[in-house]
PDB file of N, CA and C in Angstrom:
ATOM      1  N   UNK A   1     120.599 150.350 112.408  1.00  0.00           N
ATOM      2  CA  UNK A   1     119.652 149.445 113.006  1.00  0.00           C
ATOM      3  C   UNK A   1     119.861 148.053 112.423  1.00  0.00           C
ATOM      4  N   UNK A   2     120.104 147.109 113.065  1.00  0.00           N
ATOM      5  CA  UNK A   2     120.380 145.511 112.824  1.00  0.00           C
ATOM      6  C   UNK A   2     119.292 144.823 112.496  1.00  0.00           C
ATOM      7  N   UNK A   3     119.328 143.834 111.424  1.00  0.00           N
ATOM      8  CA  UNK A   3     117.822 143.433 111.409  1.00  0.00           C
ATOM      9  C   UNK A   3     117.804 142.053 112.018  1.00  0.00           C
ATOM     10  N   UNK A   4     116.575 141.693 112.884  1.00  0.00           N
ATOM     11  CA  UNK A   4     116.399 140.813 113.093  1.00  0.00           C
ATOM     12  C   UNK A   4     115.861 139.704 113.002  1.00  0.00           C
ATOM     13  N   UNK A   5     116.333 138.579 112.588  1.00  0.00           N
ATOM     14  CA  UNK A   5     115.569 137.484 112.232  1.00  0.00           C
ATOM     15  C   UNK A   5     115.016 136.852 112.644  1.00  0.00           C
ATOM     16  N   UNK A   6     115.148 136.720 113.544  1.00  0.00           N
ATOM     17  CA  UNK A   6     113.815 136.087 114.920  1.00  0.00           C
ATOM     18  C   UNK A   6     112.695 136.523 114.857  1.00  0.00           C
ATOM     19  N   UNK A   7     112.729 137.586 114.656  1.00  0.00           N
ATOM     20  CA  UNK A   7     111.493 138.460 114.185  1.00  0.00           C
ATOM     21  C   UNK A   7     110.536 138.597 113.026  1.00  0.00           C
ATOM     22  N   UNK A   8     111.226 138.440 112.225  1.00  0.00           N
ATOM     23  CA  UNK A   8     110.997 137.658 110.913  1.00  0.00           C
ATOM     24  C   UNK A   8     110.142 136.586 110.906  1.00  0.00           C
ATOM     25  N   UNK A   9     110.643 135.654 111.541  1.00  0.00           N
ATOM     26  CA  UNK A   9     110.433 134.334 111.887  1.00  0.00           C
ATOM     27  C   UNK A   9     109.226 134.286 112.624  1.00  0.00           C
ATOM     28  N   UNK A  10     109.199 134.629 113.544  1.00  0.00           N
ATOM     29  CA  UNK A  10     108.251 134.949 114.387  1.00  0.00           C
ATOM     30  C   UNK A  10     106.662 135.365 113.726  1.00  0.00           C
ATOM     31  N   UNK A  11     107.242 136.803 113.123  1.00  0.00           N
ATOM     32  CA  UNK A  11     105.786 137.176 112.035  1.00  0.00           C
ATOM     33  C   UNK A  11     105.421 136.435 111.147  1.00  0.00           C
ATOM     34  N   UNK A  12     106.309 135.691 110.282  1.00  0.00           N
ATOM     35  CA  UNK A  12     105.862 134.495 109.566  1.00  0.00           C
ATOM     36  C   UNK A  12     105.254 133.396 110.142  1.00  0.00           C
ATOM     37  N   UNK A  13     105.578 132.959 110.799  1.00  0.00           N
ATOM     38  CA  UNK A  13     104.758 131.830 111.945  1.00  0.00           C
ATOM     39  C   UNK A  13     103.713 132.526 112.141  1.00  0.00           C
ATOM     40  N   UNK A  14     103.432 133.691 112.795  1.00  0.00           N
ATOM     41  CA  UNK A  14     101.875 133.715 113.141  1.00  0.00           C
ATOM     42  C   UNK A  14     101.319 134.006 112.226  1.00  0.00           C
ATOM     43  N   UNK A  15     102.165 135.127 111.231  1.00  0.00           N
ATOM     44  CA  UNK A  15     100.539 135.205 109.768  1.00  0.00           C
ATOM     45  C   UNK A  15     100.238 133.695 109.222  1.00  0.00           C
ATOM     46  N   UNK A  16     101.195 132.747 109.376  1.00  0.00           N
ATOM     47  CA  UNK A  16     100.384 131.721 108.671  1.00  0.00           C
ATOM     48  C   UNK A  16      99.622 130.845 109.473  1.00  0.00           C
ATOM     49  N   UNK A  17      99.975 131.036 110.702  1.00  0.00           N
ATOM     50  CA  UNK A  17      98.992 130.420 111.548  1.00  0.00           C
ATOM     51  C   UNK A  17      97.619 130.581 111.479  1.00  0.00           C
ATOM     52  N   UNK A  18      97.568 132.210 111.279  1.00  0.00           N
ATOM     53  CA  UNK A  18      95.883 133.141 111.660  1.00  0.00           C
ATOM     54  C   UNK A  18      95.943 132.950 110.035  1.00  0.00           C
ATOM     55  N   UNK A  19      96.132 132.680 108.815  1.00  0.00           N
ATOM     56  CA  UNK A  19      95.912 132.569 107.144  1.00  0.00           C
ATOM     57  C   UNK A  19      95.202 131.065 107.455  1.00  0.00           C
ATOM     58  N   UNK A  20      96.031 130.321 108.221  1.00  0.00           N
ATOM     59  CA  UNK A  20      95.089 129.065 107.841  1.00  0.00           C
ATOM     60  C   UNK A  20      93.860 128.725 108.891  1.00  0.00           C
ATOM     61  N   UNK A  21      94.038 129.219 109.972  1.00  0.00           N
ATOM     62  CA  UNK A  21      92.388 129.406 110.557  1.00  0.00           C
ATOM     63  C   UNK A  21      91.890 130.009 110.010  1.00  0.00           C
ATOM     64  N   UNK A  22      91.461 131.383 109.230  1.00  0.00           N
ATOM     65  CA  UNK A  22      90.875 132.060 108.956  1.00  0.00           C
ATOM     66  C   UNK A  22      90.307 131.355 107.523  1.00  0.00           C
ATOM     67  N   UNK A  23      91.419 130.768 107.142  1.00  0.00           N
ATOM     68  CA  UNK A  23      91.219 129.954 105.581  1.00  0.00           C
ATOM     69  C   UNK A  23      90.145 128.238 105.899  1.00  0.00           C
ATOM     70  N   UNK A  24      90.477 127.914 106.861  1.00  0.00           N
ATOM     71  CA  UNK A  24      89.521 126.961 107.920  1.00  0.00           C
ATOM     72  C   UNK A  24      88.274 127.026 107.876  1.00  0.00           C
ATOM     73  N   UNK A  25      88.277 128.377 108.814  1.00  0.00           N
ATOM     74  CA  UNK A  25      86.889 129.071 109.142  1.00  0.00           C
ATOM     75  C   UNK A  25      85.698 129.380 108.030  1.00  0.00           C
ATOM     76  N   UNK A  26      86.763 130.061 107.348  1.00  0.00           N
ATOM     77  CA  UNK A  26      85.616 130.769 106.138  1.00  0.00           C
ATOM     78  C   UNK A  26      85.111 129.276 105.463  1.00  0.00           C
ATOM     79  N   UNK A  27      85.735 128.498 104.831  1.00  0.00           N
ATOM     80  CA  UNK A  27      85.731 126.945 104.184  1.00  0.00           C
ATOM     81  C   UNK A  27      84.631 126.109 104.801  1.00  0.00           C
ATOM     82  N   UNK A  28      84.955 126.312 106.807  1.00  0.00           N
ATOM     83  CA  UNK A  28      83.261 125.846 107.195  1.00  0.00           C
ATOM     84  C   UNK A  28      82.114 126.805 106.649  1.00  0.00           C
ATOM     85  N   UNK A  29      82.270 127.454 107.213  1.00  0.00           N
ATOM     86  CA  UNK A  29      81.112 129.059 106.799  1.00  0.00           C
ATOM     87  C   UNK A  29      80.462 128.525 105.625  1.00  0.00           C
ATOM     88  N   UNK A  30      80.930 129.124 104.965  1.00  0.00           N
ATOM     89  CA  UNK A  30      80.765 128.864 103.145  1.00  0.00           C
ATOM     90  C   UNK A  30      80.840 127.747 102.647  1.00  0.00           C
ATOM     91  N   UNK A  31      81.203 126.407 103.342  1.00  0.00           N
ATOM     92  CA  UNK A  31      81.101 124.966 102.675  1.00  0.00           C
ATOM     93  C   UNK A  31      81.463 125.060 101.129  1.00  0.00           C
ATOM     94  N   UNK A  32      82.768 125.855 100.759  1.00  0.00           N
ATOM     95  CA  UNK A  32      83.767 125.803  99.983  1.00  0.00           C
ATOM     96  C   UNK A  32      85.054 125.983  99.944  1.00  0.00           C
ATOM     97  N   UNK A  33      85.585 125.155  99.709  1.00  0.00           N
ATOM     98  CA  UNK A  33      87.300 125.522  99.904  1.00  0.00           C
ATOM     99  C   UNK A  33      87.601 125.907  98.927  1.00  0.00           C
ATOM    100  N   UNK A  34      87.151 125.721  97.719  1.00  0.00           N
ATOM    101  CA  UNK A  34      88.002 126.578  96.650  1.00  0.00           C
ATOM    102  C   UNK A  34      87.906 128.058  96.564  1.00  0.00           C
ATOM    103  N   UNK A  35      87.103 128.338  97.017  1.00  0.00           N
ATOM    104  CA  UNK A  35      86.853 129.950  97.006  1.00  0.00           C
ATOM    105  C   UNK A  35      87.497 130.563  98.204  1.00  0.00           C
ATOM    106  N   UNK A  36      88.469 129.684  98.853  1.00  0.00           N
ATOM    107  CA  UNK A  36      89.333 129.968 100.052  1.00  0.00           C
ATOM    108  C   UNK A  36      90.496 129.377  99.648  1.00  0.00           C
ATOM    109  N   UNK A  37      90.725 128.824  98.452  1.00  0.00           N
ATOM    110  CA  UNK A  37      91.930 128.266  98.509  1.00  0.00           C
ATOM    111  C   UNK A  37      93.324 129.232  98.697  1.00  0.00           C
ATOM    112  N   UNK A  38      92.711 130.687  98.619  1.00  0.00           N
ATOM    113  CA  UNK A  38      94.383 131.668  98.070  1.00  0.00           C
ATOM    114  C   UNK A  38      94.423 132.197  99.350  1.00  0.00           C
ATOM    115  N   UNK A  39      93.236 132.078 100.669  1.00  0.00           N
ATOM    116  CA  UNK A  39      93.863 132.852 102.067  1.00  0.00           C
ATOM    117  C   UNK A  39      95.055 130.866 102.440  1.00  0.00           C
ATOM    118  N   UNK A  40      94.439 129.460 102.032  1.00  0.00           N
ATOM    119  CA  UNK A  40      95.155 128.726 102.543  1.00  0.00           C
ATOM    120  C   UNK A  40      96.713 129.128 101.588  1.00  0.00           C
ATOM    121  N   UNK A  41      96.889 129.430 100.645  1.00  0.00           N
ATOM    122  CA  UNK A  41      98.377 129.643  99.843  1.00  0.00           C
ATOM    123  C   UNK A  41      99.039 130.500 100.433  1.00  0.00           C
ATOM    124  N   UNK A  42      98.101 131.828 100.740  1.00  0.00           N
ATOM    125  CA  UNK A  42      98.988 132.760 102.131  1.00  0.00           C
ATOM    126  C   UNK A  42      99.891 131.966 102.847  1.00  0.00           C
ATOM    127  N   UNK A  43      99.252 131.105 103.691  1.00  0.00           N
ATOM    128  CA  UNK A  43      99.386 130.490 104.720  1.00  0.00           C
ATOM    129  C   UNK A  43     101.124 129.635 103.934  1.00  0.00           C
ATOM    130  N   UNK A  44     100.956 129.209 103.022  1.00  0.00           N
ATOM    131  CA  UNK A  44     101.928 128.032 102.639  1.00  0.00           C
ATOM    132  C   UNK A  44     103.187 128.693 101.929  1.00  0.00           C
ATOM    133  N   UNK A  45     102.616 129.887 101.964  1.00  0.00           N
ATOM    134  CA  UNK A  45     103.909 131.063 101.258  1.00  0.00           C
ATOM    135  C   UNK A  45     104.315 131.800 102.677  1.00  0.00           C
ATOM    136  N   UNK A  46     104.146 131.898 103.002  1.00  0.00           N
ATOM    137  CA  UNK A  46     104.112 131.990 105.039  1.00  0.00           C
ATOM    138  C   UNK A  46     105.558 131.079 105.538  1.00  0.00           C
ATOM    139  N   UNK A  47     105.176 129.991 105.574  1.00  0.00           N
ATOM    140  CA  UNK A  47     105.489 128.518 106.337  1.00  0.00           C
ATOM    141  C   UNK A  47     106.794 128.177 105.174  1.00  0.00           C
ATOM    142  N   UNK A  48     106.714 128.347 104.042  1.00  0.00           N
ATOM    143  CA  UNK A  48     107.666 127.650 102.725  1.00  0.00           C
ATOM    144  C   UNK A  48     109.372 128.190 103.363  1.00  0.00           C
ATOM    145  N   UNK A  49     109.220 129.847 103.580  1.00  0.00           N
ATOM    146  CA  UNK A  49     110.780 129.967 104.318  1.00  0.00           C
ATOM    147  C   UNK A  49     111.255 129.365 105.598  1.00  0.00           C
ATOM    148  N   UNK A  50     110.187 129.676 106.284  1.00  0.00           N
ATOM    149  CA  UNK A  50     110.782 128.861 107.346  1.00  0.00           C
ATOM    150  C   UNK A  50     110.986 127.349 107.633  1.00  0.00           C
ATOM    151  N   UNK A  51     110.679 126.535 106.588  1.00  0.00           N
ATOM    152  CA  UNK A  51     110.864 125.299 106.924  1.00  0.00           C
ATOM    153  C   UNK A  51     112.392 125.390 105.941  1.00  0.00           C
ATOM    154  N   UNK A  52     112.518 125.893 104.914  1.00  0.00           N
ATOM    155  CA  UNK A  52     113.946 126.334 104.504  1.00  0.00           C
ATOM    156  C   UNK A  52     115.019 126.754 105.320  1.00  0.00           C
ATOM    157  N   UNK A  53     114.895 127.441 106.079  1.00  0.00           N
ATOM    158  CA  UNK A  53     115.533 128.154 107.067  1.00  0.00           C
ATOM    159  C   UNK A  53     115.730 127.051 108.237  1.00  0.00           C
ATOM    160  N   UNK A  54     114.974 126.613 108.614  1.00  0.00           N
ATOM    161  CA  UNK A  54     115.268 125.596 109.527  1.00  0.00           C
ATOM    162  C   UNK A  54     116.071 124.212 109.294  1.00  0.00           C
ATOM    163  N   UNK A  55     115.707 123.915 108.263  1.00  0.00           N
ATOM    164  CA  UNK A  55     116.617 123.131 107.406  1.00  0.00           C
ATOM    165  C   UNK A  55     118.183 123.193 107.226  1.00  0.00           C
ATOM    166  N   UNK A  56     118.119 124.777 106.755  1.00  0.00           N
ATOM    167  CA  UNK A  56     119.802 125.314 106.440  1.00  0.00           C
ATOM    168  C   UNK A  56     120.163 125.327 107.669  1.00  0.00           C
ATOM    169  N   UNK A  57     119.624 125.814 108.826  1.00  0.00           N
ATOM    170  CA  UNK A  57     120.373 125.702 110.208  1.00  0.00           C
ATOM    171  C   UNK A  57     120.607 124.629 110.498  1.00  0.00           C
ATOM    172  N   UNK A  58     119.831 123.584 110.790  1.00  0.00           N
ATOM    173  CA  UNK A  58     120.112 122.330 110.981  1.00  0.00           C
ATOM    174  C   UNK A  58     121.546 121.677 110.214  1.00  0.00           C
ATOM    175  N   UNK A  59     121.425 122.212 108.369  1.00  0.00           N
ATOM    176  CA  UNK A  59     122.578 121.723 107.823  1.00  0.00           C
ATOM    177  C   UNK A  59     123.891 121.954 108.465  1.00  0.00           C
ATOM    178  N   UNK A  60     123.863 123.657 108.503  1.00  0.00           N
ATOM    179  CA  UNK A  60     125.359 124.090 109.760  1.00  0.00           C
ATOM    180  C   UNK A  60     124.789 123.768 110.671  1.00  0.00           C
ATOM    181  N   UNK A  61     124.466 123.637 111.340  1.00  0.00           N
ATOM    182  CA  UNK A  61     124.912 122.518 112.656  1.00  0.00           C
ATOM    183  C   UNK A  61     125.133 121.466 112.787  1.00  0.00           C
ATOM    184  N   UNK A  62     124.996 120.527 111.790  1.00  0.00           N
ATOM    185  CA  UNK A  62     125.767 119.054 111.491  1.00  0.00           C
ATOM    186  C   UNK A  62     126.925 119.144 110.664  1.00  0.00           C
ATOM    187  N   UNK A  63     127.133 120.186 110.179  1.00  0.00           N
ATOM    188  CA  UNK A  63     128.301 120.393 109.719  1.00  0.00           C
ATOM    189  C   UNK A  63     129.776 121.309 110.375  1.00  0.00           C
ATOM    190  N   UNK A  64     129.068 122.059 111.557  1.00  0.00           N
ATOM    191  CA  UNK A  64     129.796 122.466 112.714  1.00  0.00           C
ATOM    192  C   UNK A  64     130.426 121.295 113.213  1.00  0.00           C
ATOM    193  N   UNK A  65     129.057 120.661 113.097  1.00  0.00           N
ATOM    194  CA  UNK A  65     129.651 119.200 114.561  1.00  0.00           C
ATOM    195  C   UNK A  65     130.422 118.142 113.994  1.00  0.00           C
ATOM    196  N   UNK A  66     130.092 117.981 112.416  1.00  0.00           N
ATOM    197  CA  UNK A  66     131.607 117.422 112.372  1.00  0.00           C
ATOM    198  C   UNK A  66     132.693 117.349 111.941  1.00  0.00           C
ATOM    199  N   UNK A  67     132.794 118.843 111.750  1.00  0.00           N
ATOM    200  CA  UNK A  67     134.125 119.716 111.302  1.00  0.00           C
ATOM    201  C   UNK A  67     134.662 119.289 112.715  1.00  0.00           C
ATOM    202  N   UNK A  68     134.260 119.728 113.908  1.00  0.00           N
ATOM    203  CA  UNK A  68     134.532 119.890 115.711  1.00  0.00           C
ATOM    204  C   UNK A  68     135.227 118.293 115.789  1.00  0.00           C
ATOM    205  N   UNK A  69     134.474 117.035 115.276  1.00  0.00           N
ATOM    206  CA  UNK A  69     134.945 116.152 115.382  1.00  0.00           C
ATOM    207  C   UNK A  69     136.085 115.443 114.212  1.00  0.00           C
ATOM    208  N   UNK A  70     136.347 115.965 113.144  1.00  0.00           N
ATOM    209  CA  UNK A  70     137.455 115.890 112.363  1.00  0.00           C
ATOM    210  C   UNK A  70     138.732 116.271 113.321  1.00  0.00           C
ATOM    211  N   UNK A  71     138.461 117.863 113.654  1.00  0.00           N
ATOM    212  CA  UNK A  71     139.683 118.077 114.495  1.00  0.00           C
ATOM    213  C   UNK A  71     139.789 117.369 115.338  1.00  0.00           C
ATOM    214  N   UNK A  72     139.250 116.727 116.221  1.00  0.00           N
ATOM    215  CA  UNK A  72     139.272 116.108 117.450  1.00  0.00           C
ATOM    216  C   UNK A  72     140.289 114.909 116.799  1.00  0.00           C
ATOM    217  N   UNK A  73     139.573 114.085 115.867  1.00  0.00           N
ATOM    218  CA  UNK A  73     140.552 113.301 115.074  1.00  0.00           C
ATOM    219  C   UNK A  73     141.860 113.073 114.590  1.00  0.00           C
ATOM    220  N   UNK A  74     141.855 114.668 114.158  1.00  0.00           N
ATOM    221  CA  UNK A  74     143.869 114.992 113.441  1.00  0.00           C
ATOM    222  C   UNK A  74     144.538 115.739 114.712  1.00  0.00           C
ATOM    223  N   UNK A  75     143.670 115.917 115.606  1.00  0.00           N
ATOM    224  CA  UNK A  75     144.802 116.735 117.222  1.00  0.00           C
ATOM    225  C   UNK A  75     146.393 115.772 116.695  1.00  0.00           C
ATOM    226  N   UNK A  76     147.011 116.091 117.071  1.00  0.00           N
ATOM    227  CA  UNK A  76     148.455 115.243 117.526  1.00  0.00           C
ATOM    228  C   UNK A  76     148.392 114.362 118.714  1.00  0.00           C
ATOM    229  N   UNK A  77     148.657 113.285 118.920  1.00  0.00           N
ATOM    230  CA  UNK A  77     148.973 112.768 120.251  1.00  0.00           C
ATOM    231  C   UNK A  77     149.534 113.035 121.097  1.00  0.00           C
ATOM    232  N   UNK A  78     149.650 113.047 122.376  1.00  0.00           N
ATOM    233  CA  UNK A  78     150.460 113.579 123.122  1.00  0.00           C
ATOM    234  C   UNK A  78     151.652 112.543 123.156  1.00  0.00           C
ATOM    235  N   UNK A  79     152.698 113.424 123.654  1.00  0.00           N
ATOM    236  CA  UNK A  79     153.924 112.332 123.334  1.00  0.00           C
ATOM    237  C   UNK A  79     154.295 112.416 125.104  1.00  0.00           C
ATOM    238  N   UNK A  80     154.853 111.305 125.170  1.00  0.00           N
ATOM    239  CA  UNK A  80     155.464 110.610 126.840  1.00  0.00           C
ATOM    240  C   UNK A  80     156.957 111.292 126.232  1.00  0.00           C
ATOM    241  N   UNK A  81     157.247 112.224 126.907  1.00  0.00           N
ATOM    242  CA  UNK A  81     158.651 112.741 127.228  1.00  0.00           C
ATOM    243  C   UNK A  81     159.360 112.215 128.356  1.00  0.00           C
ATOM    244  N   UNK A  82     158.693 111.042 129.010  1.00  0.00           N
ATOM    245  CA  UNK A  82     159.625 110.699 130.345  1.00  0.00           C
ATOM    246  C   UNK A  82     160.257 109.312 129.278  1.00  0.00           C
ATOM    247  N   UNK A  83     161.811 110.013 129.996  1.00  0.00           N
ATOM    248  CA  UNK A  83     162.832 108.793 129.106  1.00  0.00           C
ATOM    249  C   UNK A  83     162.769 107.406 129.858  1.00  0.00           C
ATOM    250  N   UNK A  84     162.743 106.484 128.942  1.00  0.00           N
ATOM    251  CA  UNK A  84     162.659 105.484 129.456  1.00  0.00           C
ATOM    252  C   UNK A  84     163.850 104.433 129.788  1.00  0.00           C
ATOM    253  N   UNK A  85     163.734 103.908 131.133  1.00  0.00           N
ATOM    254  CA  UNK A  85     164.519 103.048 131.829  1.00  0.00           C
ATOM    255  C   UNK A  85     164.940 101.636 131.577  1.00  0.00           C
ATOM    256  N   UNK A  86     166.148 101.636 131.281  1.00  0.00           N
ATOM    257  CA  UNK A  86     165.847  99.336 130.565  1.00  0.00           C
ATOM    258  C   UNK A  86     166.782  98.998 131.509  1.00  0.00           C
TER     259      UNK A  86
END
């Protein structure tokens, strides 16, 4: 079975979504945030990989693109094989 990371991703995004409403909510309720501060840390231990992760992708992909354009750079020229006439 292959694991998938999208999926991953995915569950992390929403638990920290529903960690920080819920961390919101209770904070109105109770008119304290410190006694909610560890459902908002859920939330930020949640969110901390994936902004990592998105990052490192981003890095290979600017580094795909200009590896792609180095080569484009060192190709060889094409050479004119038609002999020329004086």
């Amino acid at each position: 079975m292959k694991f998938d990371k999208s999926l991953l991703r995915t569950v992390l995004f929403a638990l920290g979504v529903v960690a920080f409403v819920i961390g919101a909510y209770q904070s109105v309720v109770q008119n304290d945030l410190g006694r909610n501060y560890w459902i908002f840390m859920i939330s930020l231990a949640c969110w901390l990989p994936l902004n990592y992760w998105r990052q490192q992708d981003a890095r290979l992909a600017k580094e795909a693109e200009v590896a792609k354009q180095v080569a484009a750079l060192n190709k060889p020229a094409k050479k004119n094989n038609k002999a020329r006439r004086r």
